[in-house]
Protein backbone atom coordinates (compact mmCIF):
# COMPACT_ATOMS: atom_id res chain seq x y z
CA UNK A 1 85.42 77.16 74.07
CA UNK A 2 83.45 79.34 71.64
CA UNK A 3 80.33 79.07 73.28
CA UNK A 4 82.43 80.10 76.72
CA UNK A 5 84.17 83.13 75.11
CA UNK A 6 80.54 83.93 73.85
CA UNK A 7 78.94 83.91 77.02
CA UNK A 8 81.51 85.85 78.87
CA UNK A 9 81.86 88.53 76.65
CA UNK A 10 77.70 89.10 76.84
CA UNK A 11 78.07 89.68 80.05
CA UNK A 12 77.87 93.26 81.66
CA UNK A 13 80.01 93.26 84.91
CA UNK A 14 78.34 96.63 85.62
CA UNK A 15 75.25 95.47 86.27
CA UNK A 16 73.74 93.52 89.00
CA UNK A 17 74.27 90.02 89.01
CA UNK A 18 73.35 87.72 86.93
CA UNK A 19 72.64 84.45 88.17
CA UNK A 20 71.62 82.37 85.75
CA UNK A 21 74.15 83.48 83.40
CA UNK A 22 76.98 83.01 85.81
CA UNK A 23 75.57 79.80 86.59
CA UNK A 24 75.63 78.60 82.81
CA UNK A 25 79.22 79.55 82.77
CA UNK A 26 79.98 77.98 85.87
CA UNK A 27 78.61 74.47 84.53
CA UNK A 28 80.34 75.16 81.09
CA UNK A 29 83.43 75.24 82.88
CA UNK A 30 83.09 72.31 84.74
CA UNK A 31 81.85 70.09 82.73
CA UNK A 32 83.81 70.74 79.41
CA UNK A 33 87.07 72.59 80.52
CA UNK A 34 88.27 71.66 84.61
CA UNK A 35 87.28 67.68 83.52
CA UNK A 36 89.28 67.59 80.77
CA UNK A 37 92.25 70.05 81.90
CA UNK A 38 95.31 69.54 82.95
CA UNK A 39 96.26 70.14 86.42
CA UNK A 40 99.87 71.22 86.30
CA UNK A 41 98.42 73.60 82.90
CA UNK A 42 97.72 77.51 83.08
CA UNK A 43 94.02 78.04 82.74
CA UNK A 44 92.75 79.46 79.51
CA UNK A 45 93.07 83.27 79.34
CA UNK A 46 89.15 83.57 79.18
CA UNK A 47 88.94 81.66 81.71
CA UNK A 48 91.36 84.05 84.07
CA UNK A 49 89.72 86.89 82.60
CA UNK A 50 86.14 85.96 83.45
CA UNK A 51 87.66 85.53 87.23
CA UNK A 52 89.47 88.65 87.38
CA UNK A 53 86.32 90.58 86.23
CA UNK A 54 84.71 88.77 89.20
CA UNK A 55 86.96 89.71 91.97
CA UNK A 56 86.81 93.82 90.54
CA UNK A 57 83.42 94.62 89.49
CA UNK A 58 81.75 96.03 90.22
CA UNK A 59 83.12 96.69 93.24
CA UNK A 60 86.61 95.46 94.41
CA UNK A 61 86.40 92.72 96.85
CA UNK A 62 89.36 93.59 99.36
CA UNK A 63 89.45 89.67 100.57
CA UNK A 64 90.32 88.11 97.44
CA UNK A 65 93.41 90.56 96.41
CA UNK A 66 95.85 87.36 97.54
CA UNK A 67 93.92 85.71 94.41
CA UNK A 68 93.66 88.54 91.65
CA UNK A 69 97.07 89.17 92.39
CA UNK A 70 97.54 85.15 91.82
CA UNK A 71 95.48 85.32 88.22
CA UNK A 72 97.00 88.72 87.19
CA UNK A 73 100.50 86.78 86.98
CA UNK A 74 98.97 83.97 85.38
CA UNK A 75 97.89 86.51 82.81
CA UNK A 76 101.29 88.28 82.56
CA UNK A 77 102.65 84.48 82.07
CA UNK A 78 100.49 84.54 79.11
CA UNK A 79 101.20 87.82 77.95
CA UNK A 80 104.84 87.49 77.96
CA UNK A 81 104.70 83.83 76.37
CA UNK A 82 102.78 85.46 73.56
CA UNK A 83 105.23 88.16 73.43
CA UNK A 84 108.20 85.58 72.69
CA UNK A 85 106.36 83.32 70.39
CA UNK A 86 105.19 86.16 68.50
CA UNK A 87 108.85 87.17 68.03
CA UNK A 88 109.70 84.11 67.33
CA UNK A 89 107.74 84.06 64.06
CA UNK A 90 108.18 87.31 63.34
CA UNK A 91 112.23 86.22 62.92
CA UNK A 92 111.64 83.16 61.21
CA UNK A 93 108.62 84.79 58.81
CA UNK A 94 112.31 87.11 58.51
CA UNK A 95 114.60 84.76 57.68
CA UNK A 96 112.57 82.46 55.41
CA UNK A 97 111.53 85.34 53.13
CA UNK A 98 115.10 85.59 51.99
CA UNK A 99 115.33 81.83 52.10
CA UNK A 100 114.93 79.70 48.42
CA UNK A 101 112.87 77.58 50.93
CA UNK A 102 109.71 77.04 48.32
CA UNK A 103 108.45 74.76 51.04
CA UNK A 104 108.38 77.50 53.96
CA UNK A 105 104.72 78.80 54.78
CA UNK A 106 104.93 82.49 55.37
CA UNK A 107 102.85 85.24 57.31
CA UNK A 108 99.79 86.64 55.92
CA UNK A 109 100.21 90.67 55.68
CA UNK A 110 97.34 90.55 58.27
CA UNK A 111 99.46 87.90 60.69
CA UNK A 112 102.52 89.94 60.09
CA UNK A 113 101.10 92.96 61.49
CA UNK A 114 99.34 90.76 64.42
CA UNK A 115 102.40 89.64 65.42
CA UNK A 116 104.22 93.15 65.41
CA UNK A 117 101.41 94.81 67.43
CA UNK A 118 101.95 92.20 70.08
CA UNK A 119 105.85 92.07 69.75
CA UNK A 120 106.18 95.94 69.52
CA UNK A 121 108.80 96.88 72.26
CA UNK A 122 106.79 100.10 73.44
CA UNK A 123 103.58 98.57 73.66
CA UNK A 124 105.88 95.62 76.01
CA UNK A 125 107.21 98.35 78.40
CA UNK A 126 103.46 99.97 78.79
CA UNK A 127 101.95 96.75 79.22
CA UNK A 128 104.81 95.57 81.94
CA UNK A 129 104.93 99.19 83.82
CA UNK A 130 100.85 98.60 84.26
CA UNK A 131 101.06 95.23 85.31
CA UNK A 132 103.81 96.17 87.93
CA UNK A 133 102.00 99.19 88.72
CA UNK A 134 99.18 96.90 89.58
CA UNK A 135 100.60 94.42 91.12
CA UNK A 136 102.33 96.87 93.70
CA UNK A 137 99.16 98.97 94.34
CA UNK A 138 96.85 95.95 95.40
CA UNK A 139 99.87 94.30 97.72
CA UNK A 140 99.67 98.26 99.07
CA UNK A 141 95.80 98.49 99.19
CA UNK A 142 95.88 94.77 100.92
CA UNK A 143 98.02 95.77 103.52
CA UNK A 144 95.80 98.71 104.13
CA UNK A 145 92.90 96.68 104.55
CA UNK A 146 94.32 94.43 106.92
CA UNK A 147 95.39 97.04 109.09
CA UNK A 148 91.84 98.38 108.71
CA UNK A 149 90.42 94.96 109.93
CA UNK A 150 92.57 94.79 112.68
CA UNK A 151 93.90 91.06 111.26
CA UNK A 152 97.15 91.38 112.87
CA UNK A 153 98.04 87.82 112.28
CA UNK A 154 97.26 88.04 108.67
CA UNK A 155 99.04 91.63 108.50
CA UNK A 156 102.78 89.85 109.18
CA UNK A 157 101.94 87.10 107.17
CA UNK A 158 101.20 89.10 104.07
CA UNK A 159 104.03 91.54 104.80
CA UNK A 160 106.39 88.74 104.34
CA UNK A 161 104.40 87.00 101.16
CA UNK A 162 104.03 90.42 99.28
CA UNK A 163 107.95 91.70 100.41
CA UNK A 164 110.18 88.65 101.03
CA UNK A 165 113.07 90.90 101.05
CA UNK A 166 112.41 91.75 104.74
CA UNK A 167 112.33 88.66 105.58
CA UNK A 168 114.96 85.20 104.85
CA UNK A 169 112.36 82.96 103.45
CA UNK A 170 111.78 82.42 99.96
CA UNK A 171 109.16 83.99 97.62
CA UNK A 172 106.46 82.07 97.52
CA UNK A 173 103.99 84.55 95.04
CA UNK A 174 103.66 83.55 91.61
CA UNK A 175 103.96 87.42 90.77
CA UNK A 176 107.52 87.85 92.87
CA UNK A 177 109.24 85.19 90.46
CA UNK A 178 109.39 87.01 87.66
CA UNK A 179 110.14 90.98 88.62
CA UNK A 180 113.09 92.54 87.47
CA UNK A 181 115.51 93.71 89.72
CA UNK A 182 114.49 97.29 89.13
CA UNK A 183 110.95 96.31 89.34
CA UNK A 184 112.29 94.04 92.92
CA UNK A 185 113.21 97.60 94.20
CA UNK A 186 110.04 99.04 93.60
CA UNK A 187 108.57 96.39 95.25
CA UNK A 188 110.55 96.83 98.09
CA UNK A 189 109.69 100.65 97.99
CA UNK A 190 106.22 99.81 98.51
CA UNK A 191 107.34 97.61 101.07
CA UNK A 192 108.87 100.93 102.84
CA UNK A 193 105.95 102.14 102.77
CA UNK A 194 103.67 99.90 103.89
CA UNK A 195 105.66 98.76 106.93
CA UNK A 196 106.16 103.14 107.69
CA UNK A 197 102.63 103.10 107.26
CA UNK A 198 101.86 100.56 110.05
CA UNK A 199 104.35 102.03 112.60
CA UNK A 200 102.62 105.06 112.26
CA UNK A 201 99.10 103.92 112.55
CA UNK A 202 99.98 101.40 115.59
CA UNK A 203 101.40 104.98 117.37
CA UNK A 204 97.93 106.82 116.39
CA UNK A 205 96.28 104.74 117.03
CA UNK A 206 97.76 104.54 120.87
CA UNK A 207 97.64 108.51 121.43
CA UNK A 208 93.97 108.07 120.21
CA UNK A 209 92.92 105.30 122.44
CA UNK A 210 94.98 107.02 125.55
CA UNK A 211 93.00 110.04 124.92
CA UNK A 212 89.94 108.72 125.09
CA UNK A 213 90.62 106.77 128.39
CA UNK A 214 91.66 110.23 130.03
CA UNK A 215 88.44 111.65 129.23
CA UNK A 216 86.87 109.06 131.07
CA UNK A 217 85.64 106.74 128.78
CA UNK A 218 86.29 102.73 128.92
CA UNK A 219 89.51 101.13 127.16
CA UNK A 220 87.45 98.90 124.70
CA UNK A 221 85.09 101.59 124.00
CA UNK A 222 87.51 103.45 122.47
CA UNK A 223 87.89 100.75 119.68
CA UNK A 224 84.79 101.96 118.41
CA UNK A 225 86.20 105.66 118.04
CA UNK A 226 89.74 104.61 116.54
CA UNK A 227 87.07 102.58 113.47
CA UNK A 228 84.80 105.92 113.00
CA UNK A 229 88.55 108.38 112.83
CA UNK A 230 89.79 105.79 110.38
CA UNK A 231 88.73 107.57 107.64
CA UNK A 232 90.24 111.07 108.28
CA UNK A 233 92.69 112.63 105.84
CA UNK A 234 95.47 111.15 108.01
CA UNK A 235 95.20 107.92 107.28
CA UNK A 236 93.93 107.42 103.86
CA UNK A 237 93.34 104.01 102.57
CA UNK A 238 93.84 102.91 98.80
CA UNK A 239 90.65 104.05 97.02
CA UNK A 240 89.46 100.61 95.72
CA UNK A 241 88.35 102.46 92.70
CA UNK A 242 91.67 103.51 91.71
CA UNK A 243 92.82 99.92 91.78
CA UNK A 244 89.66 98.35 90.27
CA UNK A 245 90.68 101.06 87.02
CA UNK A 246 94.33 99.51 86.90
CA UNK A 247 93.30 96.25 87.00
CA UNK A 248 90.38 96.63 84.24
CA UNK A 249 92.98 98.54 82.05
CA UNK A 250 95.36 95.51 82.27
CA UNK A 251 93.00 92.87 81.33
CA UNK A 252 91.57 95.46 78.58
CA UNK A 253 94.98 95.89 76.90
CA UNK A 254 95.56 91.63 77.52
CA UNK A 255 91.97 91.13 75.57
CA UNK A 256 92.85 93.74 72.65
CA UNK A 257 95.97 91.62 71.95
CA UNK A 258 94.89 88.18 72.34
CA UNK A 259 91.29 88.71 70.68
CA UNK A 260 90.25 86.15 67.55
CA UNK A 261 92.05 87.21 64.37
């Protein structure tokens, strides 16, 4: 796994692609972690990392938001296990160094401190509030994008994945499971929004396309003038930057606490 961690952290995302270096991770992975894994297991964090830096640089690829918002959860999984186990010795490291317990192994100074950085209750709440934060702004930008693509099919289905509160099934994203219920209303905030912001485009975009059949011009033509007005301060979309930053600020933070001691 050393030789993995190694090769992903050599690698500049910023630059243009590196083939043979993705391809020697690729065949690292197969052959000495996905052969020897465990199905039902979360994949190691470098692992999830090394994808996530794939879907968002260096450009976001709108398509696969259903999967970084699928790895970003697997990450927060991690996060908060680490969070609880840290804790956990933090209380025991606690309790034994007032024990007469000779036998009991205690923390370095240098664990201690590990442990307390990762435990430390504000550095939880930032953490959480920009994985939320994320999670909510790429169900938003996806949305966006459908509508943008015209994928109407795709646009209900997603509404009901990304805010199963409009709907009676249950929620079936790995990211859902585990929101508050403040962070539930949020969600369902952005929901609001989303579903305002389709009404609204659907009636735009049927004054635009009536307007441009009464000056003469033919019905399917007028597709091609809805795409080009798309982009007019109107109807903003989700700058993919902006999400690409709180998505590299996550997995920044997630690397700074998890790093080798």
């Amino acid at each position: 796994m050393d030789v993995l961690i190694k090769r992903i952290e050599d690698l500049n995302f910023q630059r243009p692609y590196d083939r043979e270096t993705h391809k020697k991770i690729y065949s690292y992975i197969n052959e000495n972690v996905l052969s020897v894994a465990d199905q039902d297991e979360c994949p190691p964090l470098q692992i999830l990392i090394y994808a996530v830096e794939n879907i968002i640089s260096p450009d976001l690829i709108r398509l696969q938001i259903p999967h970084l918002l699928h790895l970003l959860a697997h990450i927060e999984c991690i996060r908060r296990r680490a969070v609880k186990q840290a804790s956990r010795a933090l209380s025991w490291n606690d309790y034994f160094s007032d024990s007469d317990e000779r036998r009991a192994v205690l923390l370095t100074e240098q664990e201690r401190k590990f442990m307390e950085q990762i435990s430390d209750e504000s550095e939880q709440a930032g953490d959480r509030k920009l994985y939320a934060t994320v999670i909510f702004r790429l169900c938003q930008l996806h949305i966006h994008s459908l509508w943008r693509d015209d994928t109407e099919d795709q646009l209900q289905d997603y509404m009901a994945q990304y805010f199963p509160s409009f709907t009676n099934q249950q929620p079936n994203r790995l990211f859902y499971l585990d929101l508050s219920q403040d962070e539930q209303r949020q969600l369902r905030d952005v929901g609001k929004t989303c579903a305002k912001f389709l009404r609204d485009a659907s009636e735009w975009e049927t004054r635009l396309e009536q307007a441009w059949v009464a000056k003469g011009y033919a019905r399917n033509s007028a597709l091609l003038h809805i795409d080009s007005c798309v982009k007019t301060p109107d109807f903003p979309l989700m700058i993919s930057t902006v999400s690409k930053s709180f998505c590299r600020s996550a997995v920044r933070n997630l690397k700074k606490n998890f790093q080798s001691r």
